[in-house]
PDB file of N, CA and C in Angstrom:
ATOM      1  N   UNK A   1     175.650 -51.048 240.233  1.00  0.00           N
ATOM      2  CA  UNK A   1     174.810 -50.065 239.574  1.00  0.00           C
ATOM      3  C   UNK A   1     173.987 -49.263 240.605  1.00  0.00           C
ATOM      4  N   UNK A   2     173.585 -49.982 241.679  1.00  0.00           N
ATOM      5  CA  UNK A   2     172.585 -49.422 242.645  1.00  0.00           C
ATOM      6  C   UNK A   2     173.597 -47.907 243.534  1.00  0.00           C
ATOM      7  N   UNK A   3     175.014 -48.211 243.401  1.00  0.00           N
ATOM      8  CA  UNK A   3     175.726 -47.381 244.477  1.00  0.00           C
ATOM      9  C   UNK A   3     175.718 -46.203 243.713  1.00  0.00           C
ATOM     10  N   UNK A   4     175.875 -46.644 242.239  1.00  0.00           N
ATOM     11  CA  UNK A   4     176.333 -45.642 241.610  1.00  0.00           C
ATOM     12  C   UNK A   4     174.737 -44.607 241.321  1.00  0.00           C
ATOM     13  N   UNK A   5     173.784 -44.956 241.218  1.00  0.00           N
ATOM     14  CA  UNK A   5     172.638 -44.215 241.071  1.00  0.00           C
ATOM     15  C   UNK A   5     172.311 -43.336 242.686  1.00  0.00           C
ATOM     16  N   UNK A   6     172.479 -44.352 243.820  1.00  0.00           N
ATOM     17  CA  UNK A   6     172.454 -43.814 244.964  1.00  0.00           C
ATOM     18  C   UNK A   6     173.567 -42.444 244.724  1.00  0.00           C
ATOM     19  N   UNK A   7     174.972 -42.357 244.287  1.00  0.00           N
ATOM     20  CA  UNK A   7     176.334 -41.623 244.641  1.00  0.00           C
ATOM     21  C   UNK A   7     175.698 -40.015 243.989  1.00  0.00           C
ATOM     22  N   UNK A   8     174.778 -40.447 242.316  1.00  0.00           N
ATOM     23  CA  UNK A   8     174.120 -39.733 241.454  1.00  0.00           C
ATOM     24  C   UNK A   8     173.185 -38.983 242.037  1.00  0.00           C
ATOM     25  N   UNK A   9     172.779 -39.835 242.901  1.00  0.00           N
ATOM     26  CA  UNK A   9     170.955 -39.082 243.272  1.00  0.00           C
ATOM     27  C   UNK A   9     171.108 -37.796 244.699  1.00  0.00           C
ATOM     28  N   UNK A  10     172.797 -38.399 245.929  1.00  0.00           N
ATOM     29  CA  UNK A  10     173.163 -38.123 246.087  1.00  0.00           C
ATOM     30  C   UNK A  10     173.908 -36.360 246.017  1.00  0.00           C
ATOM     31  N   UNK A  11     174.784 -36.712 244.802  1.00  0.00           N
ATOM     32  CA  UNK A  11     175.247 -35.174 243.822  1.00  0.00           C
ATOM     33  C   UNK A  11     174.598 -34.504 243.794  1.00  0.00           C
ATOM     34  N   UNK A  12     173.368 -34.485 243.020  1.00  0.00           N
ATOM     35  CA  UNK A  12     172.239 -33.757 242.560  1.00  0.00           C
ATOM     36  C   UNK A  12     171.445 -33.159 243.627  1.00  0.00           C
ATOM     37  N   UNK A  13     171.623 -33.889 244.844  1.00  0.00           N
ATOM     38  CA  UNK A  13     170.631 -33.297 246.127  1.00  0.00           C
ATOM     39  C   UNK A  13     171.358 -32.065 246.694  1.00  0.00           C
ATOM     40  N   UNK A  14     172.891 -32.447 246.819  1.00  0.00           N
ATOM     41  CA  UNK A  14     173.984 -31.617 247.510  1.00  0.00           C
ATOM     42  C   UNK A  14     173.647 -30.172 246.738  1.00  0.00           C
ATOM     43  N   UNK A  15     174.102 -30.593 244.925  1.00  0.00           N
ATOM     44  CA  UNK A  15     173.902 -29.383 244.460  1.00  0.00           C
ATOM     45  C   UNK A  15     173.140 -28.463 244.706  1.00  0.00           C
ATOM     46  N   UNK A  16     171.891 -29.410 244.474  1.00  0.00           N
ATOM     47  CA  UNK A  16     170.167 -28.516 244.667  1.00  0.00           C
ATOM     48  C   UNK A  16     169.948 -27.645 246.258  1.00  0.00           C
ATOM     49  N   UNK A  17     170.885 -28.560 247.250  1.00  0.00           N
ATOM     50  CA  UNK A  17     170.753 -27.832 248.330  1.00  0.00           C
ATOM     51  C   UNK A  17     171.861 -26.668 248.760  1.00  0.00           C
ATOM     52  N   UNK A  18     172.972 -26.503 248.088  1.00  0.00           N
ATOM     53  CA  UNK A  18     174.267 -25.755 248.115  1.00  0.00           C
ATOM     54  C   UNK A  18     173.757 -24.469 247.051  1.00  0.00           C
ATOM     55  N   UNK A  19     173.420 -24.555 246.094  1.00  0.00           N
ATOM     56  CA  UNK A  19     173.145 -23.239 244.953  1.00  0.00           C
ATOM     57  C   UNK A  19     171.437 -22.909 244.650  1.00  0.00           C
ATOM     58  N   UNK A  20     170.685 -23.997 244.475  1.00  0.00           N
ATOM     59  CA  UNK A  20     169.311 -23.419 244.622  1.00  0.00           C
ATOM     60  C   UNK A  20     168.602 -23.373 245.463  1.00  0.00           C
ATOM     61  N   UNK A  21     168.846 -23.865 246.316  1.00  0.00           N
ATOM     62  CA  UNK A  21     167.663 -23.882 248.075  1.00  0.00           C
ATOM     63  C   UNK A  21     167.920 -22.598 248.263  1.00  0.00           C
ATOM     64  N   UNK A  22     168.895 -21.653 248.305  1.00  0.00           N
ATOM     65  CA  UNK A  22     169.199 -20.201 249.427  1.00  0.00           C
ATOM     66  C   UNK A  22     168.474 -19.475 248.327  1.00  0.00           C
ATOM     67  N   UNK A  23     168.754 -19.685 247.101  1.00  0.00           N
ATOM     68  CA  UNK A  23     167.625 -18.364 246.257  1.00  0.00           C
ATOM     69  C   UNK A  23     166.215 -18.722 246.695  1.00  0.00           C
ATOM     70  N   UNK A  24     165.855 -20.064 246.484  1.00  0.00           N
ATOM     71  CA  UNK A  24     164.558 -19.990 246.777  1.00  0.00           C
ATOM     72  C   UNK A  24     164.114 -19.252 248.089  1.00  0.00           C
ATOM     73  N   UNK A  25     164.820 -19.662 248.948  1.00  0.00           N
ATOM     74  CA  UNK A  25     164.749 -19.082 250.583  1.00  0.00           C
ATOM     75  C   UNK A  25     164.450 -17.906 250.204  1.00  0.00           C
ATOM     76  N   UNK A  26     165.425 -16.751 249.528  1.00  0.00           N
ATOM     77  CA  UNK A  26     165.605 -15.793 249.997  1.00  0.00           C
ATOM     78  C   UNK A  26     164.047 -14.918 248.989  1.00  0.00           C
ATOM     79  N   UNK A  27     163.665 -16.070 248.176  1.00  0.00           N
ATOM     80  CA  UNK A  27     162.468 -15.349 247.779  1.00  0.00           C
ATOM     81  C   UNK A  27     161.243 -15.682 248.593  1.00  0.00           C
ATOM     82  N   UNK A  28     161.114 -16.457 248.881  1.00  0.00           N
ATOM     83  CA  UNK A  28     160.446 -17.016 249.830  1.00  0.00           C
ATOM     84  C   UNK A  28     159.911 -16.355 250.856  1.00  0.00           C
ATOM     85  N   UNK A  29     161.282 -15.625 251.219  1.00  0.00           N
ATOM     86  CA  UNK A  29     160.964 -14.514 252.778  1.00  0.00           C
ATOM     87  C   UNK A  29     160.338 -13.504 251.921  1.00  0.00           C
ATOM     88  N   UNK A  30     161.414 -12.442 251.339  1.00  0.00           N
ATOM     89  CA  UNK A  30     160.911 -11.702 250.209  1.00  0.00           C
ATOM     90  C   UNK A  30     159.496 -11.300 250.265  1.00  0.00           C
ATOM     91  N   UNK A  31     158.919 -12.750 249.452  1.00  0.00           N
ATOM     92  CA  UNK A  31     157.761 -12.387 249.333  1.00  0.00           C
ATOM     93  C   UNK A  31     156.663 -12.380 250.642  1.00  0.00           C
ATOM     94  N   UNK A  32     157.212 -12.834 251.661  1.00  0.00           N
ATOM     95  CA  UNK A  32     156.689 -13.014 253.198  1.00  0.00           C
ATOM     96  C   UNK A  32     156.802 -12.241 253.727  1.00  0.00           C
ATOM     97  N   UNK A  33     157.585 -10.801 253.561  1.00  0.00           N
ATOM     98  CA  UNK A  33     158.094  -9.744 254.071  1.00  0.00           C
ATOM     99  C   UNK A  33     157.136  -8.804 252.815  1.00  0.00           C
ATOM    100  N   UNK A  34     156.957  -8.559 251.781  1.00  0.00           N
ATOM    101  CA  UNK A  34     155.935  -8.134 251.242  1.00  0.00           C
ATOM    102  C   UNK A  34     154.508  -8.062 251.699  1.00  0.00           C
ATOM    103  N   UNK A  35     153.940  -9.383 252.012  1.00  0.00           N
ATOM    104  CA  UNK A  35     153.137  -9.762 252.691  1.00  0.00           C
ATOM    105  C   UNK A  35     152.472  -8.766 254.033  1.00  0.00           C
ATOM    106  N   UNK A  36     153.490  -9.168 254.930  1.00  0.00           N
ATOM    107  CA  UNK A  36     153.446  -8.589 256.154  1.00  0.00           C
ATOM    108  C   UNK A  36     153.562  -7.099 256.196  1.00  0.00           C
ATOM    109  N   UNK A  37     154.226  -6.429 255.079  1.00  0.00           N
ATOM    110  CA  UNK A  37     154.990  -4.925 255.316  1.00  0.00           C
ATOM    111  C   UNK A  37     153.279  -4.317 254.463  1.00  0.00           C
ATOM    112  N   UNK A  38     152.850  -5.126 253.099  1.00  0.00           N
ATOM    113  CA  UNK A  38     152.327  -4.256 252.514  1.00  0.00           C
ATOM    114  C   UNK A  38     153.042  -3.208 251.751  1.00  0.00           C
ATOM    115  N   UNK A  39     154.455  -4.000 251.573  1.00  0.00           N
ATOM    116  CA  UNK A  39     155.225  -2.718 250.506  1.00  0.00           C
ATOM    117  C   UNK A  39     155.609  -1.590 251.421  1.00  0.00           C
ATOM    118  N   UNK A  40     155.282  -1.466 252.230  1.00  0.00           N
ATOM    119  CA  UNK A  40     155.837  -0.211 253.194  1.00  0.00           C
ATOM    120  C   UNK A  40     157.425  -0.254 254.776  1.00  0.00           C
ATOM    121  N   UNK A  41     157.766   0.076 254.949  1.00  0.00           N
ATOM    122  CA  UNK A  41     158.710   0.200 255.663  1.00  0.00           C
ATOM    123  C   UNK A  41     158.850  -0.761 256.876  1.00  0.00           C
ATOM    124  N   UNK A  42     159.288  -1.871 256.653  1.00  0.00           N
ATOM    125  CA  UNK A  42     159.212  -2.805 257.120  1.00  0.00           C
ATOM    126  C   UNK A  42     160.996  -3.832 257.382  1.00  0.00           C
ATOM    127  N   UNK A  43     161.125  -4.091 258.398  1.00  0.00           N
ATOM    128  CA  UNK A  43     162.702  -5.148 259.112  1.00  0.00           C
ATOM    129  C   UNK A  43     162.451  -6.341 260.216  1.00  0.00           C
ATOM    130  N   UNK A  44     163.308  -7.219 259.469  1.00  0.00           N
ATOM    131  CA  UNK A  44     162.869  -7.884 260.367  1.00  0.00           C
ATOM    132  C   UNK A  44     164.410  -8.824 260.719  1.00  0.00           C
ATOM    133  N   UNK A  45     164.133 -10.164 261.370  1.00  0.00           N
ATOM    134  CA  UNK A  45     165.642 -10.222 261.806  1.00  0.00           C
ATOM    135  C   UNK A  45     165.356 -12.375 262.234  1.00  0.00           C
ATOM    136  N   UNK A  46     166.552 -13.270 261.634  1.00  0.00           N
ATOM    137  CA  UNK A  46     166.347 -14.052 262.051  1.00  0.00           C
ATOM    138  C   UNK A  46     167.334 -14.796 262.461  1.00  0.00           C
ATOM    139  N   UNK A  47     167.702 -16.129 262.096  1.00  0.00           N
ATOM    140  CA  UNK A  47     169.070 -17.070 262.598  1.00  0.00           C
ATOM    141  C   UNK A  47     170.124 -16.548 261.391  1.00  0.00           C
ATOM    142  N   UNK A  48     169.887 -16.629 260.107  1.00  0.00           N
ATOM    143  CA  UNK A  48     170.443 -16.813 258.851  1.00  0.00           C
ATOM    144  C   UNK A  48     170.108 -15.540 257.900  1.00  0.00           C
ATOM    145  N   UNK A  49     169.366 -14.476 258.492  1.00  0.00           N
ATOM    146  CA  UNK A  49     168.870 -13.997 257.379  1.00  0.00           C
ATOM    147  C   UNK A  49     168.230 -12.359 258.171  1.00  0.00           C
ATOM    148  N   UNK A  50     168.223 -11.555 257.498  1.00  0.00           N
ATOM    149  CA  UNK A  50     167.080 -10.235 257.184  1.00  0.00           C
ATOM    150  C   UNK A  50     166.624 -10.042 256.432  1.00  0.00           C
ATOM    151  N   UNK A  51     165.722  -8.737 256.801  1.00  0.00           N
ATOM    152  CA  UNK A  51     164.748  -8.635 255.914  1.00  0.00           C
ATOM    153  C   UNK A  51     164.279  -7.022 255.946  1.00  0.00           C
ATOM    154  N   UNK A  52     164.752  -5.844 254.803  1.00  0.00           N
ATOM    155  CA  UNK A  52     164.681  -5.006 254.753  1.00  0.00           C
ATOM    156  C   UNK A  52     163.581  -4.748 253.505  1.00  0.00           C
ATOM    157  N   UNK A  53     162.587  -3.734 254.067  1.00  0.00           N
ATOM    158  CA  UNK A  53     161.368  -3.796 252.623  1.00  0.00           C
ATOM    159  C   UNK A  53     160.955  -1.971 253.187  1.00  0.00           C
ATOM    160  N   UNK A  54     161.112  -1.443 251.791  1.00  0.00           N
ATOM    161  CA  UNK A  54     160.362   0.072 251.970  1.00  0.00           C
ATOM    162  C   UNK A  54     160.292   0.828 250.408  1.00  0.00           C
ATOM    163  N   UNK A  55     159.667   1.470 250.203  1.00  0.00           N
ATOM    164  CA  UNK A  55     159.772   2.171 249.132  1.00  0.00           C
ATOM    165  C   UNK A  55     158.734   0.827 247.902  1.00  0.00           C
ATOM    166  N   UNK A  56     157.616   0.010 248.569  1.00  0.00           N
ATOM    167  CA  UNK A  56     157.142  -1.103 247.845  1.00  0.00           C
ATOM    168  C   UNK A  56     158.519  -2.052 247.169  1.00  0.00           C
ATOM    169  N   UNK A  57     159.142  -2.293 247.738  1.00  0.00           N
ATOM    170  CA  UNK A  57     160.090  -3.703 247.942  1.00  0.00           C
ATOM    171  C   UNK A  57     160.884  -4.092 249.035  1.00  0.00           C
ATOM    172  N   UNK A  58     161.487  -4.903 248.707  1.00  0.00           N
ATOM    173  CA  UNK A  58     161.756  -6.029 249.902  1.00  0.00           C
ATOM    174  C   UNK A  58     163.491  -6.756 249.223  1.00  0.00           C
ATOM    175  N   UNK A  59     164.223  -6.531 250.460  1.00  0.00           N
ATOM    176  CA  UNK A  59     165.584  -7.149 250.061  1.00  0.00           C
ATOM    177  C   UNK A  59     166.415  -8.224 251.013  1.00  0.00           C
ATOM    178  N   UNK A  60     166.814  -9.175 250.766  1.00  0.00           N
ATOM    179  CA  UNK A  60     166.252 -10.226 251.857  1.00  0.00           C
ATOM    180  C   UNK A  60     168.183 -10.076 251.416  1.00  0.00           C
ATOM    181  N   UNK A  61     169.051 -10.060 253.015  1.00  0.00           N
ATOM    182  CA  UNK A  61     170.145 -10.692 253.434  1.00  0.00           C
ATOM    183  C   UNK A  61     170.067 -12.217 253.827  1.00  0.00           C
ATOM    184  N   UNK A  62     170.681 -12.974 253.094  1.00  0.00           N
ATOM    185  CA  UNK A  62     170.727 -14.855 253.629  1.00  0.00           C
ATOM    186  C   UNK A  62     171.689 -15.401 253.829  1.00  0.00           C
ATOM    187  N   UNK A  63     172.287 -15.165 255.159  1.00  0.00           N
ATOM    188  CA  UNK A  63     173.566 -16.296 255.275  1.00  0.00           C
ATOM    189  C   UNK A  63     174.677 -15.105 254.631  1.00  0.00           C
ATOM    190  N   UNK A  64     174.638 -13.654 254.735  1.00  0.00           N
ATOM    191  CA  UNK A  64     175.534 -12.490 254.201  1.00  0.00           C
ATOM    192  C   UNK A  64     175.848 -12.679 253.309  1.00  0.00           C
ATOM    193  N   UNK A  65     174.682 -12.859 252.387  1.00  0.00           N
ATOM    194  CA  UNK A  65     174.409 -12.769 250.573  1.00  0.00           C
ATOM    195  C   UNK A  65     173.512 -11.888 250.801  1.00  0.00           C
ATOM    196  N   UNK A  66     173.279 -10.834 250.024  1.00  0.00           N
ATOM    197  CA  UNK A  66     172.293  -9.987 249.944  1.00  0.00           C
ATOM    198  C   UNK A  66     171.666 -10.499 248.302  1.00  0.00           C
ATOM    199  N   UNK A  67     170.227 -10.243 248.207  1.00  0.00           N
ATOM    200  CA  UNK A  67     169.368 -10.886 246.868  1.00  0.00           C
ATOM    201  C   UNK A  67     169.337  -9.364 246.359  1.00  0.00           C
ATOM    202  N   UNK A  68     168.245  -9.474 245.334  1.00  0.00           N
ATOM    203  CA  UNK A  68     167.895  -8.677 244.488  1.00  0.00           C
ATOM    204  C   UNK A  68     166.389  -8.498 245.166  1.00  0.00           C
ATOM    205  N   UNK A  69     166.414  -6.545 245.130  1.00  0.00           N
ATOM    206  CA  UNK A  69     164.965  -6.242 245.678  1.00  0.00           C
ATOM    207  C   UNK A  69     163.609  -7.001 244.684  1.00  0.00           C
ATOM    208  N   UNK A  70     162.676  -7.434 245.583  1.00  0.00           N
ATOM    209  CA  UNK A  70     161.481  -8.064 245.154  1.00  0.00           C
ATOM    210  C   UNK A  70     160.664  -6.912 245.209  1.00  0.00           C
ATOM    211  N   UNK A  71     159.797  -6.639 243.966  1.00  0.00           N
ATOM    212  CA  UNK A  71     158.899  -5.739 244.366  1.00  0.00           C
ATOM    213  C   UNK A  71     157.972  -5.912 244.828  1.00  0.00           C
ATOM    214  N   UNK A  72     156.846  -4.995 246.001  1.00  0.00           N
ATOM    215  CA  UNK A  72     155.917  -5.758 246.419  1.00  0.00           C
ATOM    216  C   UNK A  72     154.655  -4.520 246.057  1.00  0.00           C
ATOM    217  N   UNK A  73     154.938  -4.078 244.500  1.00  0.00           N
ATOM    218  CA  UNK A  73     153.400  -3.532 243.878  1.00  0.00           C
ATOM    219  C   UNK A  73     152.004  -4.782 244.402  1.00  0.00           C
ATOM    220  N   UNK A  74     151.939  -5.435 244.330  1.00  0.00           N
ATOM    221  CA  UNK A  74     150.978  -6.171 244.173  1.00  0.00           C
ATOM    222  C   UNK A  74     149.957  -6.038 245.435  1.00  0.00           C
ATOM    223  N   UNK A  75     151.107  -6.061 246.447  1.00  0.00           N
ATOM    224  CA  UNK A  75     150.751  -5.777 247.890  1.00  0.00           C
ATOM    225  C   UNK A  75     150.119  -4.895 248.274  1.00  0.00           C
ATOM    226  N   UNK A  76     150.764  -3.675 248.027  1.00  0.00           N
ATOM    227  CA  UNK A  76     150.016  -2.464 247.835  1.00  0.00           C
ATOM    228  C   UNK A  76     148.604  -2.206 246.948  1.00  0.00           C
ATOM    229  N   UNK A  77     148.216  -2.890 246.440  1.00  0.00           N
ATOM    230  CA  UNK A  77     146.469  -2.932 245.452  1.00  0.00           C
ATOM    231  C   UNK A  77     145.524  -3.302 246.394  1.00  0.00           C
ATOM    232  N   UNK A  78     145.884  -4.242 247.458  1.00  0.00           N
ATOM    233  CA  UNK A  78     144.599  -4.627 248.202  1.00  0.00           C
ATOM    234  C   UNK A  78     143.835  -4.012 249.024  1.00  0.00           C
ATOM    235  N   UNK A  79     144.283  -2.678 249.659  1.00  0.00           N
ATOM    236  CA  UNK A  79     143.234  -2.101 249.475  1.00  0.00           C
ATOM    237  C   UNK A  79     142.364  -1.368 249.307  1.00  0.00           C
ATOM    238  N   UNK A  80     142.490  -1.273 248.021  1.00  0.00           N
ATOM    239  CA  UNK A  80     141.576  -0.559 247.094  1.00  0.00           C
ATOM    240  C   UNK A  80     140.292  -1.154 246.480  1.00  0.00           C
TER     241      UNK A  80
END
């Protein structure tokens, strides 16, 4: 019983790290590239990944998956 919960707990990690770890990543930067740019015209460059942000968003390449632009309105309010 113990191998088989280990084989289970196992699966579930692989999955979590094969299909949901890279979205999280790629929001992750995203919003770290928001951050830093302030919504404005902003690239950046790493092992696995870029990071293109202008026009108040941000579009993160991961591992040559490209995501969906993050907007970074929010960024742009501070300071006012």
């Amino acid at each position: 019983m113990t191998v088989i919960t280990v084989v289970a707990i196992a699966a579930i990690a692989a999955i979590f790290y094969a299909f949901v770890w890279p979205s999280i990543q790629k929001q992750l930067l995203a919003k770290n590239a928001c951050s830093a740019s302030g919504g404005q015209t902003y690239s950046d460059e790493g092992d696995n990944y870029s990071i293109s942000c202008g026009g108040g968003s941000c579009t993160v390449t991961y591992k040559g998956v490209t995501g969906a632009a993050i907007p970074c309105d929010q960024q742009q309010d501070q300071g006012k």
